[in-house]
N, C-alpha and C. Protein backbone atom coordinates (compact mmCIF):
# COMPACT_ATOMS: atom_id res chain seq x y z
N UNK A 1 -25.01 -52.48 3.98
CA UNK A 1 -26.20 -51.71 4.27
C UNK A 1 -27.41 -52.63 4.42
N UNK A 2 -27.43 -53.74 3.43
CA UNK A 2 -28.94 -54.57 3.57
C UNK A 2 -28.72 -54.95 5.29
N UNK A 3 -27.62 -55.96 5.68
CA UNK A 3 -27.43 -56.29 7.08
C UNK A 3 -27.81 -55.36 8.08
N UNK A 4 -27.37 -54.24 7.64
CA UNK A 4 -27.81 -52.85 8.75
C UNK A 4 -29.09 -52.80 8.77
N UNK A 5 -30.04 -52.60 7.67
CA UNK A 5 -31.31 -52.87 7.56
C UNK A 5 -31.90 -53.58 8.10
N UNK A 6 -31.61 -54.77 7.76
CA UNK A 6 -32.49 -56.09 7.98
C UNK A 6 -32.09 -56.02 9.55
N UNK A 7 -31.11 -55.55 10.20
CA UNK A 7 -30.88 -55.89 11.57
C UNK A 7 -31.75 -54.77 12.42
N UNK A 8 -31.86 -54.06 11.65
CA UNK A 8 -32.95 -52.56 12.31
C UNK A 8 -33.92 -53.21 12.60
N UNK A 9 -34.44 -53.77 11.28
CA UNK A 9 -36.27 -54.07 11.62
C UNK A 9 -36.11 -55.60 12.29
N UNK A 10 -35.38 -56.53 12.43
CA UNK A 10 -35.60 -57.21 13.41
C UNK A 10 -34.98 -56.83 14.88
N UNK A 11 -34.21 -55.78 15.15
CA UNK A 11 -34.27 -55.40 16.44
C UNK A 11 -35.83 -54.27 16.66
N UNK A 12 -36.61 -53.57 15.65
CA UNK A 12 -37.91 -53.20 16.15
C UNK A 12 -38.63 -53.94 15.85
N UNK A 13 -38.47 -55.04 15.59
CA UNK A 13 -39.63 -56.72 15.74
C UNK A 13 -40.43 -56.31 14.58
N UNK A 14 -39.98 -55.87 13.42
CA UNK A 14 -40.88 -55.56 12.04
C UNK A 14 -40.75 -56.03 11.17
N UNK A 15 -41.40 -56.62 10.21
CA UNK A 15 -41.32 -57.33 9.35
C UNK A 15 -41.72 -56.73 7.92
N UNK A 16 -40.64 -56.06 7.49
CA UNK A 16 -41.02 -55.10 5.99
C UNK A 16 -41.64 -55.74 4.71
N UNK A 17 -43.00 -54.95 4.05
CA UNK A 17 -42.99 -55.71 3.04
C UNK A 17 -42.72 -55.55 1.71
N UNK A 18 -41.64 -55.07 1.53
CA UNK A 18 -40.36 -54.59 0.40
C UNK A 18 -39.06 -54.30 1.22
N UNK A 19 -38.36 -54.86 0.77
CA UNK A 19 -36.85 -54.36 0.89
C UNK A 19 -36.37 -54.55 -0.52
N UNK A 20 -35.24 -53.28 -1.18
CA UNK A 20 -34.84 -53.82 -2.46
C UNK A 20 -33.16 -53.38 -2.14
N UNK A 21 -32.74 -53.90 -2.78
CA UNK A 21 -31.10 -53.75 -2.30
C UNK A 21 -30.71 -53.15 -3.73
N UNK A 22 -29.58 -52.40 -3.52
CA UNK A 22 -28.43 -52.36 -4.76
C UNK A 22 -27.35 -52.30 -4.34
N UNK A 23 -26.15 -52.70 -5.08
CA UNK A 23 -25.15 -52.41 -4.82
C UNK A 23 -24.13 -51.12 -5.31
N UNK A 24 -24.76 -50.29 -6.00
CA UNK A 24 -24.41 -49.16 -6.42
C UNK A 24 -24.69 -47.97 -5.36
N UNK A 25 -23.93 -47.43 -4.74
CA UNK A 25 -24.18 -46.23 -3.42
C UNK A 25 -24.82 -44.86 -5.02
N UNK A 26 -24.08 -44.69 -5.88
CA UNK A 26 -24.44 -43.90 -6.62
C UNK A 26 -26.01 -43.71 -7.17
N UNK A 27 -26.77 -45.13 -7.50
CA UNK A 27 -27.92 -45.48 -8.46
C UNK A 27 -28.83 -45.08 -6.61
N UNK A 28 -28.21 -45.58 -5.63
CA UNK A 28 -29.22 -45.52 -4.48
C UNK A 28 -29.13 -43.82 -4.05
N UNK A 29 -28.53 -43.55 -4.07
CA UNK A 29 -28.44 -41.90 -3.86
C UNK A 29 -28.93 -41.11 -4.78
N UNK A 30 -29.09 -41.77 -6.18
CA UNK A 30 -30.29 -40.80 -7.21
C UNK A 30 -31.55 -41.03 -7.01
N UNK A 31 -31.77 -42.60 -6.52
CA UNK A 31 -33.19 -42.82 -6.10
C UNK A 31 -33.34 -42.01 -5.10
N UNK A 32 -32.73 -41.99 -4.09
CA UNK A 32 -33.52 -41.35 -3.07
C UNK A 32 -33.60 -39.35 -3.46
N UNK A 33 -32.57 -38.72 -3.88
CA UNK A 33 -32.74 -37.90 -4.41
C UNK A 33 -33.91 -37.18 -5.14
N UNK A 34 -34.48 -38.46 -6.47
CA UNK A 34 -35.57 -38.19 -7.03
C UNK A 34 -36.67 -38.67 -6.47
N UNK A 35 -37.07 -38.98 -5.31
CA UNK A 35 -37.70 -38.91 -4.01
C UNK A 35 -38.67 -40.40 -4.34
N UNK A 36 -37.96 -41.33 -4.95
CA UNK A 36 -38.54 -42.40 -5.31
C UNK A 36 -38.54 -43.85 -4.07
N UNK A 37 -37.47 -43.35 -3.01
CA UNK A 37 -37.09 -44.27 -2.23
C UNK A 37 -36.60 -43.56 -0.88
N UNK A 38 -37.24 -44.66 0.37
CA UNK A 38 -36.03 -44.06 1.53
C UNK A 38 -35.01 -44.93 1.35
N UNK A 39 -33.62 -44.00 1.42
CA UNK A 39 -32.45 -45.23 1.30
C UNK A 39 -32.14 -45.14 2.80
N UNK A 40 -30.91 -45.95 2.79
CA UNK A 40 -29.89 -46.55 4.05
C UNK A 40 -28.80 -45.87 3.41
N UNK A 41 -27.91 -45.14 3.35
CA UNK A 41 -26.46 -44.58 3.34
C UNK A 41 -26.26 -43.99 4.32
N UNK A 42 -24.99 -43.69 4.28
CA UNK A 42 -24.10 -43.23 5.30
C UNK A 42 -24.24 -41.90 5.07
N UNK A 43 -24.24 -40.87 5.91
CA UNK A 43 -24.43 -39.44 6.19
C UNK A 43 -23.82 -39.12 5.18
N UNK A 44 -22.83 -39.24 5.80
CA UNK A 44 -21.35 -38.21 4.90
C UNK A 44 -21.56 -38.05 3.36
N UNK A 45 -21.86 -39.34 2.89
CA UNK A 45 -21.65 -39.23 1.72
C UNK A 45 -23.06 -37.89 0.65
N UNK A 46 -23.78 -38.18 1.62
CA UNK A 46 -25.18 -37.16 0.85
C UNK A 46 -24.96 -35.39 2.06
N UNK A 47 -23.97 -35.42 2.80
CA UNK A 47 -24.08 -34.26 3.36
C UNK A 47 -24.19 -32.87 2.37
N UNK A 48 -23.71 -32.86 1.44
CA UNK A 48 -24.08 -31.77 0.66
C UNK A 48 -25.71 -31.88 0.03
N UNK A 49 -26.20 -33.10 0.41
CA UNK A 49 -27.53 -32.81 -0.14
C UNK A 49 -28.18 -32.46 1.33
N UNK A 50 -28.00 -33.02 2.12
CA UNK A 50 -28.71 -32.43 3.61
C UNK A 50 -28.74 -31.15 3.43
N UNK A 51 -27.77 -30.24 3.46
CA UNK A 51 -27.35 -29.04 3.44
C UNK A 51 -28.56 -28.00 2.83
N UNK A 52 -28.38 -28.75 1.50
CA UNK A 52 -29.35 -27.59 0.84
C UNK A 52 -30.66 -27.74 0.28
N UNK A 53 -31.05 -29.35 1.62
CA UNK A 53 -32.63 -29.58 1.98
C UNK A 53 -32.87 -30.40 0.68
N UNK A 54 -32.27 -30.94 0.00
CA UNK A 54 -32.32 -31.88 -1.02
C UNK A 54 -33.05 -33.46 -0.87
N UNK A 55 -31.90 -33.41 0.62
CA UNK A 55 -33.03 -34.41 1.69
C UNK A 55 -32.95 -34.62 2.38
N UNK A 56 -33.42 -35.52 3.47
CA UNK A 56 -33.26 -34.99 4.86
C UNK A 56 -33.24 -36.12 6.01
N UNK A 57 -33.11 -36.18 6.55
CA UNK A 57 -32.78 -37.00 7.56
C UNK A 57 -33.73 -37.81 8.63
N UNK A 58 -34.62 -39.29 8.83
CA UNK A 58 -35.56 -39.34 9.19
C UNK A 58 -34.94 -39.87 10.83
N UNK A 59 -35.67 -39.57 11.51
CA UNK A 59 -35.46 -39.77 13.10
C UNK A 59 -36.14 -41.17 13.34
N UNK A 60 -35.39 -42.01 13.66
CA UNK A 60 -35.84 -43.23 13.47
C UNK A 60 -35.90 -43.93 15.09
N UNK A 61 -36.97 -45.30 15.37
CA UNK A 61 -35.90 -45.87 16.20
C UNK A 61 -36.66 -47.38 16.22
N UNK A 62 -35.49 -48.29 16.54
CA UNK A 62 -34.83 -47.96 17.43
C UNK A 62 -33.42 -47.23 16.37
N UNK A 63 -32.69 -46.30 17.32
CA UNK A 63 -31.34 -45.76 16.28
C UNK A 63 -30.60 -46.87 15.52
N UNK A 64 -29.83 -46.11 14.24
CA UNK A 64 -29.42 -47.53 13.17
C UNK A 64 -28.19 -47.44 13.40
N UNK A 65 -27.16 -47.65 13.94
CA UNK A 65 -25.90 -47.61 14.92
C UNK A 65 -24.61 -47.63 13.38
N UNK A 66 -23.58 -47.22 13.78
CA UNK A 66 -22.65 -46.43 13.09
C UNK A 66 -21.66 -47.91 12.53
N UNK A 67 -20.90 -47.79 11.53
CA UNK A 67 -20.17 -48.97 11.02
C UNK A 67 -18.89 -48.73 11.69
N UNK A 68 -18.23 -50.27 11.28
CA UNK A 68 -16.88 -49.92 11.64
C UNK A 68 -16.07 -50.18 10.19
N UNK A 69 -15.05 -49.47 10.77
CA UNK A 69 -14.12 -49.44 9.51
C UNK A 69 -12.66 -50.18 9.70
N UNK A 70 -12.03 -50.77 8.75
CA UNK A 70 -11.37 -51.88 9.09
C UNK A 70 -10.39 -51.87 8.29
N UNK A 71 -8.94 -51.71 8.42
CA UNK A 71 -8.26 -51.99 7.14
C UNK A 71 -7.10 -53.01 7.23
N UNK A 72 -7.67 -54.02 6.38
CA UNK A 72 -7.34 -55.45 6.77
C UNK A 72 -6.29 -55.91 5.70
N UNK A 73 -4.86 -56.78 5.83
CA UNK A 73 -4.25 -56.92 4.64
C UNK A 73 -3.69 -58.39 5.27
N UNK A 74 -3.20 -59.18 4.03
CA UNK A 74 -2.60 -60.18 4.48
C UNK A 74 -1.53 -59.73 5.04
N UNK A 75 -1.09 -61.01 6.04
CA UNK A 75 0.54 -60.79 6.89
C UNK A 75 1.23 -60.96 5.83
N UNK A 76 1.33 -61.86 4.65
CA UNK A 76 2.22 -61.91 4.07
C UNK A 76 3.23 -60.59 3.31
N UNK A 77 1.82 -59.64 3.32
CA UNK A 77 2.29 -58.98 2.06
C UNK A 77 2.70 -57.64 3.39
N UNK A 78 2.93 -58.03 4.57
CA UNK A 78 3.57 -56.84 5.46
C UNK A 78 4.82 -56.34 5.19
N UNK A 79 4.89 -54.70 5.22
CA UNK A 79 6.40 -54.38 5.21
C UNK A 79 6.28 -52.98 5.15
N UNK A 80 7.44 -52.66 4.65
CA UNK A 80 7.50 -50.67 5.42
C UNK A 80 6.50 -49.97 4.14
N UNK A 81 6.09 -50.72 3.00
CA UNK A 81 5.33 -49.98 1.77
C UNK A 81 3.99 -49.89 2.01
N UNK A 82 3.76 -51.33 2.54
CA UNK A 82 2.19 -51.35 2.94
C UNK A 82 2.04 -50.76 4.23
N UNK A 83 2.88 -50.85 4.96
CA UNK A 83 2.42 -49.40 6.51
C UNK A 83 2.97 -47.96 6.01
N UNK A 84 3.55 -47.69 4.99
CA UNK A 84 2.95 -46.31 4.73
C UNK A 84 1.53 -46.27 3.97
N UNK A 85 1.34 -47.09 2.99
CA UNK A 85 -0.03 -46.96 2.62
C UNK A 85 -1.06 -46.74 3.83
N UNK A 86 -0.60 -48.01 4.83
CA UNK A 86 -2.15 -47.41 5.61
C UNK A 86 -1.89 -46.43 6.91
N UNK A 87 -0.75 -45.99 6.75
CA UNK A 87 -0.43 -44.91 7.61
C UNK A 87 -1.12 -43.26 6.94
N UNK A 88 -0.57 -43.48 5.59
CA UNK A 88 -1.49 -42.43 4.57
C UNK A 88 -3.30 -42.66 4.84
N UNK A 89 -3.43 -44.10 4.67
CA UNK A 89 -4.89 -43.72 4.65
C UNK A 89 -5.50 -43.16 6.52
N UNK A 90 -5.19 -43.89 7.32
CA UNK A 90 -5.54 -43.25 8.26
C UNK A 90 -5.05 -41.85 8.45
N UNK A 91 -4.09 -41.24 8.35
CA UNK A 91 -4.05 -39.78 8.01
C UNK A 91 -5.17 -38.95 7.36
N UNK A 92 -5.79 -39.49 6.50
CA UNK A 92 -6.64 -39.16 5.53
C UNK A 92 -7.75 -39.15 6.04
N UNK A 93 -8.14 -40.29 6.61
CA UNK A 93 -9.63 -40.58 7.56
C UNK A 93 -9.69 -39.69 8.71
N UNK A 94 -8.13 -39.31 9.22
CA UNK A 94 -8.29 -38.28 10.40
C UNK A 94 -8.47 -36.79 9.53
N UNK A 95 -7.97 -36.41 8.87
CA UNK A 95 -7.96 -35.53 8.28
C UNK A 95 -9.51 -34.67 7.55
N UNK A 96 -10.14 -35.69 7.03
CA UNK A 96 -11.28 -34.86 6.41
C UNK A 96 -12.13 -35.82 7.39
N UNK A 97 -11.86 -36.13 8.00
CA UNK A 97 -13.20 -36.41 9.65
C UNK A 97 -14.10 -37.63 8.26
N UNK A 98 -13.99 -38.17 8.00
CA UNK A 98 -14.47 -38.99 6.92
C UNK A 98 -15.41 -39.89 7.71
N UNK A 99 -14.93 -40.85 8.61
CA UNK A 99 -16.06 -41.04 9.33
C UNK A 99 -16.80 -41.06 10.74
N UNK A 100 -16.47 -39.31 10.70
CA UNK A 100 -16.96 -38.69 12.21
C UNK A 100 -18.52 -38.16 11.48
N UNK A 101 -19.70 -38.34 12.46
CA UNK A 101 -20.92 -38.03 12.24
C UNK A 101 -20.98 -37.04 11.87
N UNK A 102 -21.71 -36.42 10.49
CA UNK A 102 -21.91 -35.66 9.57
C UNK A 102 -22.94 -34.55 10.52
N UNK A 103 -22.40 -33.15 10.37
CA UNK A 103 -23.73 -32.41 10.83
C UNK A 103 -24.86 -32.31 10.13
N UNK A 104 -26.12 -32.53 9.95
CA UNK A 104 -27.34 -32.45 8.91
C UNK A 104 -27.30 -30.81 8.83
């Protein structure tokens, strides 16, 4: 998320004067909650707070463009256990639309 950030405001040529990072998605989602901070997270994860106006969504630009998701393993450790694992997880990612754009 800081990279996503920091790559926002130098693609709108801005130079912020605070940025604070955490690595906790949880501690950053109560801050912004208790309306102490704008955060950077990913939709999905606060969509039940969109919902019931908890908080809300700022229209930004230039737009802050979507991640990719990657599921990466050594060759070594290839074989029919670890392609059901990630046969399960992509099932899963298709399944609850996990990271298809959240409706606000």
């Amino acid at each position: 998320m800081h990279a996503t950030a920091t790559a926002w405001f130098a693609r709108a040529n801005v130079t912020p004067l605070r940025v604070r990072t955490c690595n906790s998605l949880t501690v950053t989602m109560m801050t912004i909650l208790n309306g102490v901070a704008i955060g950077l997270v990913p939709v999905r994860v606060m969509q039940d707070e969109l919902r019931r106006g908890d908080v809300r969504l700022l229209d930004v630009e230039p737009d802050i463009p979507g991640h990719l998701v990657w599921l990466c393993h050594q060759a070594s450790e290839s074989g029919p256990s670890l392609r059901q694992v990630l046969d399960l997880v992509r099932e899963l990612i298709r399944e609850t639309s996990l990271f298809a754009p959240a409706a606000p």
